[in-house]
Protein backbone atom coordinates (compact mmCIF):
# COMPACT_ATOMS: atom_id res chain seq x y z
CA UNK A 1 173.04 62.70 237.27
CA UNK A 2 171.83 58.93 236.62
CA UNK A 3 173.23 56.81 239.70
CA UNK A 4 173.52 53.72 237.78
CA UNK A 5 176.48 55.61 236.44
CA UNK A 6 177.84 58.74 238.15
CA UNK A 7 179.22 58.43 241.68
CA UNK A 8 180.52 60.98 244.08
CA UNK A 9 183.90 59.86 244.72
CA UNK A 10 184.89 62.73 247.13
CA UNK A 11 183.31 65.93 247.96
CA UNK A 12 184.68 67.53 244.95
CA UNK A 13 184.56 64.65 242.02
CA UNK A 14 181.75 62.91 240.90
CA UNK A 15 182.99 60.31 238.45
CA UNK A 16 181.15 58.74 235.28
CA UNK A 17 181.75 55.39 235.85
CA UNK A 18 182.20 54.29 231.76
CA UNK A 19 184.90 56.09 231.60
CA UNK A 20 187.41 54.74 234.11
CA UNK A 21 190.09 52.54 232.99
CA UNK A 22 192.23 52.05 236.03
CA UNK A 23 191.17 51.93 240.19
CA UNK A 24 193.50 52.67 242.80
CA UNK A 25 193.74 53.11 246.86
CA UNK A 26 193.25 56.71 246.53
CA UNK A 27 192.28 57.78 242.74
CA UNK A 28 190.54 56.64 239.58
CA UNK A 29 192.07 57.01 236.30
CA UNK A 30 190.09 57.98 233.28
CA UNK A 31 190.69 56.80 229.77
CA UNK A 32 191.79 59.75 229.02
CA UNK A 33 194.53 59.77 231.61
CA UNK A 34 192.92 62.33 234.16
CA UNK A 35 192.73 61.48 237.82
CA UNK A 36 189.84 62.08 240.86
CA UNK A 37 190.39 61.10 243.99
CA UNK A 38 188.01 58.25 246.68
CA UNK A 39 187.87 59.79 249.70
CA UNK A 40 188.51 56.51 252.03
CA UNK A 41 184.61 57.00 253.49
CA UNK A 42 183.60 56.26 249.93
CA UNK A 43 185.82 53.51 248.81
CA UNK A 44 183.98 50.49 249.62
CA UNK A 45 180.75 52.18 248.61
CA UNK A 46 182.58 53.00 245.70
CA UNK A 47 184.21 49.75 245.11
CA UNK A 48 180.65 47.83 245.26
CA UNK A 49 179.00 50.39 243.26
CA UNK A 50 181.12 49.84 240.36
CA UNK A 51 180.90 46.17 240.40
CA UNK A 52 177.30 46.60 240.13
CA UNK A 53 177.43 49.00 236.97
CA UNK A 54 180.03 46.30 235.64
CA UNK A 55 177.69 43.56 235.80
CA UNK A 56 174.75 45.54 234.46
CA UNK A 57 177.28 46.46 231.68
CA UNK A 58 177.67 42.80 230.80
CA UNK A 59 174.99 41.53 231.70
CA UNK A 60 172.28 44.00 229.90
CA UNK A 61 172.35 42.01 226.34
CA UNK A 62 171.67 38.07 227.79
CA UNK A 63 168.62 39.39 229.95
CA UNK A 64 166.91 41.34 226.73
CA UNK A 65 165.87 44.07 228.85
């Protein structure tokens, strides 16, 4: 799985990251209104991996790449 967009969240989810439309202490919620849970040795991993996917999200168009 690409890891500019999947990330193991806990031993037993690996999350795609374009579908999650809600971040908790504990879980992710998808769009669709399914939950995984962050294992507390991934959360700041997590937490810094999704801001980078954000900002490639957004910021993919202005830098013509």
């Amino acid at each position: 799985l690409p890891k500019n967009t999947f990330f193991r969240t806990h031993r037993s989810f690996a999350v795609n990251m374009h579908y999650i439309s809600e971040i908790s202490d504990n879980c992710v919620t998808f769009v669709n209104g399914e939950k995984a849970l962050i294992s507390r040795s991934h959360f700041d991993e997590f937490i810094d991996a999704y801001k980078k996917f954000i900002d490639n999200l957004y910021l993919m168009p202005f830098l013509n790449v």
